[in-house]
N, C-alpha and C. Protein backbone atom coordinates (compact mmCIF):
# COMPACT_ATOMS: atom_id res chain seq x y z
N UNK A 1 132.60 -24.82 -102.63
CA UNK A 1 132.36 -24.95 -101.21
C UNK A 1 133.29 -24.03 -100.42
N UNK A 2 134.77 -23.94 -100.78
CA UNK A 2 135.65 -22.71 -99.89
C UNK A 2 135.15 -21.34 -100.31
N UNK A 3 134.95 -21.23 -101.60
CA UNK A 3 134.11 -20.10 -102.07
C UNK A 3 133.24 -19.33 -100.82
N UNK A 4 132.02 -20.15 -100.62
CA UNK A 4 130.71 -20.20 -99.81
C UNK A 4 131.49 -19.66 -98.16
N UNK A 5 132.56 -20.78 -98.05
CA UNK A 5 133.04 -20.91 -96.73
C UNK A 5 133.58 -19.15 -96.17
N UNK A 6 134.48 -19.25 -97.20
CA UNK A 6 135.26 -17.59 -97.28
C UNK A 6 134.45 -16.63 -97.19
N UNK A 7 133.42 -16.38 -97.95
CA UNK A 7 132.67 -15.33 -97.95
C UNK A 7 131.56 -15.32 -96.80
N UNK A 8 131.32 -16.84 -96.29
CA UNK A 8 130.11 -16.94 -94.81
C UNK A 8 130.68 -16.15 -93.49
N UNK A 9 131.56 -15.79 -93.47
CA UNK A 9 132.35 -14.94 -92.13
C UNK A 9 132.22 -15.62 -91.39
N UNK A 10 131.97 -17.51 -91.95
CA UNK A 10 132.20 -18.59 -90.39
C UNK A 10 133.36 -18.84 -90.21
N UNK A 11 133.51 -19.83 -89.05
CA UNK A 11 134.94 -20.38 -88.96
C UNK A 11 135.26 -20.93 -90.02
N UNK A 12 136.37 -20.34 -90.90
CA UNK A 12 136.86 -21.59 -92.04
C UNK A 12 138.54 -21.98 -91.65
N UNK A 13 138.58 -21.97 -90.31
CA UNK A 13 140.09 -23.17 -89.50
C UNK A 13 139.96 -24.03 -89.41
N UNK A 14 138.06 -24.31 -88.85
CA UNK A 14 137.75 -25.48 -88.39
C UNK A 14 136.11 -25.72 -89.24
N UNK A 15 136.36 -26.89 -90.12
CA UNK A 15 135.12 -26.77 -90.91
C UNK A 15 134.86 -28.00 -91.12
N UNK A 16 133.30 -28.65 -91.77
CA UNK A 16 133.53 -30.10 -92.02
C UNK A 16 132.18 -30.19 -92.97
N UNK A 17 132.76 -30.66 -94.17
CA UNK A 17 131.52 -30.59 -95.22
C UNK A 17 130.66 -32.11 -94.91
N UNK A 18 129.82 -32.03 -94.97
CA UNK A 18 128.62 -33.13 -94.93
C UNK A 18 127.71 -33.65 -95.73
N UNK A 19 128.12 -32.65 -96.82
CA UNK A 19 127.53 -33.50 -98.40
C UNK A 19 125.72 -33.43 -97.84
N UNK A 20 124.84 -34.80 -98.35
CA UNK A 20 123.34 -33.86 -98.03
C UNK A 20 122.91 -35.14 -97.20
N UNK A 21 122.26 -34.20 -96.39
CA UNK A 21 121.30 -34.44 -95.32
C UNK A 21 120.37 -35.61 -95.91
N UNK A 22 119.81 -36.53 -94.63
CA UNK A 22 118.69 -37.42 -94.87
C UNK A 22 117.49 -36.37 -95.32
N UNK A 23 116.41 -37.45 -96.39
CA UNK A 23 115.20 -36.93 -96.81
C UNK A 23 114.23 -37.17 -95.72
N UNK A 24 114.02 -37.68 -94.82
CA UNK A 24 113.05 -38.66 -94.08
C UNK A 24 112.82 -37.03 -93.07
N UNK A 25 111.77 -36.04 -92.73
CA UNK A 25 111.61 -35.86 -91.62
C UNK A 25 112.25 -35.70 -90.42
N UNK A 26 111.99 -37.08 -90.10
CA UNK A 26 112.88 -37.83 -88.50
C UNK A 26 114.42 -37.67 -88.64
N UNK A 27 114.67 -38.17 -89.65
CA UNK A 27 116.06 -38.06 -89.79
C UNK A 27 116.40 -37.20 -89.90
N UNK A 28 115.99 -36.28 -90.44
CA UNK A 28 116.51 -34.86 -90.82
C UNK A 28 116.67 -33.54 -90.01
N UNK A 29 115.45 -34.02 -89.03
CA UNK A 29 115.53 -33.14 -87.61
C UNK A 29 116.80 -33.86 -86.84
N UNK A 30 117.17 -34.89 -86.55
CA UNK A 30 117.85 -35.43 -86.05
C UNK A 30 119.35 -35.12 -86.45
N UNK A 31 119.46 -34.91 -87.92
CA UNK A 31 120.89 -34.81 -88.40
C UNK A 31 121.26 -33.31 -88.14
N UNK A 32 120.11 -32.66 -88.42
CA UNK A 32 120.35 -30.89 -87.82
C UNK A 32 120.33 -31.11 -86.30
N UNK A 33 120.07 -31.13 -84.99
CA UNK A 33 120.27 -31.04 -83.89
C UNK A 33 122.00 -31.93 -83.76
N UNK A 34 122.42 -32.80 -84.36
CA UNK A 34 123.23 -33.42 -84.36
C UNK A 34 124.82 -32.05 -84.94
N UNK A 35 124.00 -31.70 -86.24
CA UNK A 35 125.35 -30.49 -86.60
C UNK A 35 125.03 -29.38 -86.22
N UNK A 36 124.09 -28.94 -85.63
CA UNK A 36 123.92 -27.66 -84.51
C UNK A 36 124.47 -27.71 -83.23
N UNK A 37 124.76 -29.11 -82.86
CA UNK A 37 125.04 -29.15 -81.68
C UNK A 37 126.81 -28.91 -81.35
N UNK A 38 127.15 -29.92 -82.78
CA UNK A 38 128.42 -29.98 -82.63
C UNK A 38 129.38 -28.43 -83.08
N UNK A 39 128.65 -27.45 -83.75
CA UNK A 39 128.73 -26.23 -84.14
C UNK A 39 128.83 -25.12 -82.69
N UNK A 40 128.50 -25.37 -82.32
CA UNK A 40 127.95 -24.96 -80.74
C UNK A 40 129.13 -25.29 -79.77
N UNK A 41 129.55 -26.60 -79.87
CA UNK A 41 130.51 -27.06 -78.83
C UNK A 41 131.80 -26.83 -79.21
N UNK A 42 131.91 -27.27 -80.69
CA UNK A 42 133.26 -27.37 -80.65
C UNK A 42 133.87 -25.82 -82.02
N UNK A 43 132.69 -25.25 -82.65
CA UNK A 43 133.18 -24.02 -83.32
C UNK A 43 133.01 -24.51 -84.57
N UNK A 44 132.85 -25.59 -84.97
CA UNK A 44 133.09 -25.86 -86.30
C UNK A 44 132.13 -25.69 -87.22
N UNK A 45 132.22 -25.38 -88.66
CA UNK A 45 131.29 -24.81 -89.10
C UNK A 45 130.75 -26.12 -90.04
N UNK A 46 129.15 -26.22 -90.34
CA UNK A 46 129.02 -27.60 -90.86
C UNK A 46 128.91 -26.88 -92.24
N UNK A 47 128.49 -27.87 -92.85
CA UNK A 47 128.61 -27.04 -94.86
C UNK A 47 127.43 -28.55 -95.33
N UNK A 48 126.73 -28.40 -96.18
CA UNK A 48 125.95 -29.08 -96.81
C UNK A 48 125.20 -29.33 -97.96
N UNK A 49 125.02 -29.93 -98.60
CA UNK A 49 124.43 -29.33 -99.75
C UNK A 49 122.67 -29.96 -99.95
N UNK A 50 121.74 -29.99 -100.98
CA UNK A 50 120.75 -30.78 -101.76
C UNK A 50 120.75 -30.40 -103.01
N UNK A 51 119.85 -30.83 -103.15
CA UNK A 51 119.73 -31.04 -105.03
C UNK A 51 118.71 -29.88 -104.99
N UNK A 52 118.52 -29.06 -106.12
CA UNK A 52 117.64 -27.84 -106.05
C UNK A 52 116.10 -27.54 -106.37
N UNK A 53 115.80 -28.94 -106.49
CA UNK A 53 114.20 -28.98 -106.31
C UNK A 53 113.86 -29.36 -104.38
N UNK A 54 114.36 -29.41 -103.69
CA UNK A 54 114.69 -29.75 -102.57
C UNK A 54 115.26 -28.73 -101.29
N UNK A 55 116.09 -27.71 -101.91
CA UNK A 55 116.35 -26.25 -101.20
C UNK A 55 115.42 -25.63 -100.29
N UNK A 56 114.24 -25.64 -100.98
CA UNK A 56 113.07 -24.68 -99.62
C UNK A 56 112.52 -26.09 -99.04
N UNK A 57 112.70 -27.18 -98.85
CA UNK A 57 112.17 -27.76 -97.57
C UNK A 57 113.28 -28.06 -96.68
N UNK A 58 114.31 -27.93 -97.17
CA UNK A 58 115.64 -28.19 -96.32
C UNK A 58 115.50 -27.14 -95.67
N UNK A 59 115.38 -25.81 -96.51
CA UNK A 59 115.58 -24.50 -95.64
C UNK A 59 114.16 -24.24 -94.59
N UNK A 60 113.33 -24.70 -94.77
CA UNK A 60 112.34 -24.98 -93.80
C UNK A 60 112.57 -25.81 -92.06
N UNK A 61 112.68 -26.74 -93.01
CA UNK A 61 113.59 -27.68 -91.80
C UNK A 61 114.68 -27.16 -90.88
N UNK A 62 115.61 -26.33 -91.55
CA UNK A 62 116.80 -25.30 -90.64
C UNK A 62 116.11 -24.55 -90.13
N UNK A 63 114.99 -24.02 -90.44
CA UNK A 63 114.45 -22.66 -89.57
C UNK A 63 113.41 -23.05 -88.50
N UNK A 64 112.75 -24.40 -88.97
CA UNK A 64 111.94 -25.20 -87.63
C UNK A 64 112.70 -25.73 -86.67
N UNK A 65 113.50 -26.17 -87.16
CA UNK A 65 114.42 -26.98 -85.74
C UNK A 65 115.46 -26.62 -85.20
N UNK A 66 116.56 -25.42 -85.81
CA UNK A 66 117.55 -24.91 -85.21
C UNK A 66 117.26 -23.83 -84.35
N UNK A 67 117.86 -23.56 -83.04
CA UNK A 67 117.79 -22.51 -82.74
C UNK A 67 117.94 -20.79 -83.15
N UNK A 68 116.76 -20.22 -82.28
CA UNK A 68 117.13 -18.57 -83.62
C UNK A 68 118.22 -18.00 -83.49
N UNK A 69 119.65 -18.57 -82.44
CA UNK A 69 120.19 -17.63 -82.47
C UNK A 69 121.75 -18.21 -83.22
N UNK A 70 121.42 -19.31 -83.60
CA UNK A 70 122.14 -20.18 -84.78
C UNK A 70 122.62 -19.34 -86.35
N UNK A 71 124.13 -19.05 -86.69
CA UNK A 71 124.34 -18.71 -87.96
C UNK A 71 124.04 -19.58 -88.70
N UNK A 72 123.18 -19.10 -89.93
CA UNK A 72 122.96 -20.05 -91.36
C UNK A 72 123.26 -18.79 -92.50
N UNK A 73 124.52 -19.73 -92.95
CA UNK A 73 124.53 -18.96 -94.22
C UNK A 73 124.36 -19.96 -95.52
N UNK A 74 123.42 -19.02 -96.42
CA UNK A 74 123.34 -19.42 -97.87
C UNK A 74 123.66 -18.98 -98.88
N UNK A 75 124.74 -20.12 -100.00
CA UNK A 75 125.34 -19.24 -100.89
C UNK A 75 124.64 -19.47 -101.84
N UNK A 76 123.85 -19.04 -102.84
CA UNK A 76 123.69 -19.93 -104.09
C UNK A 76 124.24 -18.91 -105.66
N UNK A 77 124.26 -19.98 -106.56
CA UNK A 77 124.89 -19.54 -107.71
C UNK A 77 126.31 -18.92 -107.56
N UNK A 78 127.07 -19.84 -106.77
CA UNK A 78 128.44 -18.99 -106.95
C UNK A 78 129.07 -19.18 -108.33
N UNK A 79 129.35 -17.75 -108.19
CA UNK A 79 130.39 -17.50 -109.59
C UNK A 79 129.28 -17.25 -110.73
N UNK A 80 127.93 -17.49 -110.69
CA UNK A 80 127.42 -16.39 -111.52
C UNK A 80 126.90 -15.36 -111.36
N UNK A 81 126.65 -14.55 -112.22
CA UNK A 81 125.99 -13.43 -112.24
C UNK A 81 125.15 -12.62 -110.90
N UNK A 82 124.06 -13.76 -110.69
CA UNK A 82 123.15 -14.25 -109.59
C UNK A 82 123.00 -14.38 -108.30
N UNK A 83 124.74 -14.18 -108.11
CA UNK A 83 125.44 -15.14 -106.97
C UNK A 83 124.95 -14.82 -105.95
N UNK A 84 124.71 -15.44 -104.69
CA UNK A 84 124.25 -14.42 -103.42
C UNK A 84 124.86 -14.89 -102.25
N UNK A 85 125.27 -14.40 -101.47
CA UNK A 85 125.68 -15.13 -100.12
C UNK A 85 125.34 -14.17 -98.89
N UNK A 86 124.89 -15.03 -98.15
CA UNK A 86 124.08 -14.35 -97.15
C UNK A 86 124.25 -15.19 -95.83
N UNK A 87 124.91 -14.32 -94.87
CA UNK A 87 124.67 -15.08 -93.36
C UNK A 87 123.48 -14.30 -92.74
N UNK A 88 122.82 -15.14 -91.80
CA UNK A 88 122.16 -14.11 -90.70
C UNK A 88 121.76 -15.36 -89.82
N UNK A 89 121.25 -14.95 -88.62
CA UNK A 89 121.02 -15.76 -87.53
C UNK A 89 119.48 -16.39 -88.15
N UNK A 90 118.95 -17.48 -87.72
CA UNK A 90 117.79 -18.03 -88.10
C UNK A 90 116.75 -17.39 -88.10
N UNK A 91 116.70 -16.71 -86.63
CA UNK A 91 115.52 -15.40 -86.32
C UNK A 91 115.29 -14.51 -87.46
N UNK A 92 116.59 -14.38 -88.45
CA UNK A 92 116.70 -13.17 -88.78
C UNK A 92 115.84 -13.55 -90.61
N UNK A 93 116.47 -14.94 -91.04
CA UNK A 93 116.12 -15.72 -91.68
C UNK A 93 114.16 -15.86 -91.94
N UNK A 94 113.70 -16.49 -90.37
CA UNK A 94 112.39 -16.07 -90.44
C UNK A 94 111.51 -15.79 -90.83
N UNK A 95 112.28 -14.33 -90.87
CA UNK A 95 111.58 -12.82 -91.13
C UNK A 95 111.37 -12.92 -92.50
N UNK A 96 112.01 -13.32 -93.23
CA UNK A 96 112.29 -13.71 -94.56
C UNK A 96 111.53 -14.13 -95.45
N UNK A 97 111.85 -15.12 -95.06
CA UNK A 97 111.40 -16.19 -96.05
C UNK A 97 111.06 -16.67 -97.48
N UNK A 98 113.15 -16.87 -97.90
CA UNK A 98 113.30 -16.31 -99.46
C UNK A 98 112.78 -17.58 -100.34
N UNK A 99 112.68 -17.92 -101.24
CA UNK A 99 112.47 -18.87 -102.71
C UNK A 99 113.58 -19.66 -103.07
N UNK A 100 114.01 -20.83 -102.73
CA UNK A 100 115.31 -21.22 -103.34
C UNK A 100 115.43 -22.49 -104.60
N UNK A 101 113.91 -22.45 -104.99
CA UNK A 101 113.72 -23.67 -105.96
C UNK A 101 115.00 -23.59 -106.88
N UNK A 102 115.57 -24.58 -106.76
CA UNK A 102 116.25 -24.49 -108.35
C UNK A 102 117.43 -23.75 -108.75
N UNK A 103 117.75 -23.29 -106.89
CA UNK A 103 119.34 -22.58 -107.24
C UNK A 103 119.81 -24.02 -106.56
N UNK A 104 121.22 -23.66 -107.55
CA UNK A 104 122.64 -24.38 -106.71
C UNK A 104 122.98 -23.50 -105.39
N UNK A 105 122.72 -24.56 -104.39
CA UNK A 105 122.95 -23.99 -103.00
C UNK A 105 123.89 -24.65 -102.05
N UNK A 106 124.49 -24.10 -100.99
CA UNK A 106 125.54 -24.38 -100.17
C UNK A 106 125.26 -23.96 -99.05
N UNK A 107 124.87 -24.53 -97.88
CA UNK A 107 124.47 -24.32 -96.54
C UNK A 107 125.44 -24.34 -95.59
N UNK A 108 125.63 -23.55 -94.90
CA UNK A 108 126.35 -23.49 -93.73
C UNK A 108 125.98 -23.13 -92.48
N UNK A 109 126.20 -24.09 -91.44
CA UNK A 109 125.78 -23.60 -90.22
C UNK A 109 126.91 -23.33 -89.27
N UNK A 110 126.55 -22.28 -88.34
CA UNK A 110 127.70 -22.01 -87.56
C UNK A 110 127.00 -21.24 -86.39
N UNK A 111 127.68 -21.70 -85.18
CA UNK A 111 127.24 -20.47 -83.41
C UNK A 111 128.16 -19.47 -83.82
């Protein structure tokens, strides 16, 4: 997780891991406007994880409900081979729209 943090070029002074998000929809829009918001106000960067059959609807969910001009960075496979870490604004994300079945992943959001 400091791994992810270090290399996201977010705030890592002020950070706060959140372990994983509700499955439910409702809840889940709710828990993202909740750590987007507080990312926004007070600088802090949120960190999160899921289980990796689960990665592309989470990452769905970040790109429907956060704003585009919101940092999300994703690390997955740190420390192997594989590894990738990537910030970009949601907009930028979008455009995208990568495959994450089945990596070990680490989410971070940050303004």
């Amino acid at each position: 997780i400091i791994l992810a943090l270090v290399a996201s070029g977010m705030n890592g002074q002020n950070f706060c891991f959140r372990g994983y998000l509700p499955i439910s929809k409702h809840e889940r829009k709710k828990k993202l406007h909740t750590l987007e918001n507080t990312a926004i106000k007070t600088g802090q960067t949120q960190i999160f994880i899921e289980t990796p059959y689960r990665n592309n609807q989470l990452f769905e969910s970040i790109i429907k409900y956060c704003r585009n001009e919101t940092y999300l960075c994703i690390a997955s496979n740190i420390t192997l081979p594989s590894e990738n870490i990537k910030t970009r604004t949601i907009y930028e994300w979008k455009q995208i729209k990568p495959n994450f079945n089945k990596k070990l992943i680490i989410f971070l959001l940050g303004a």
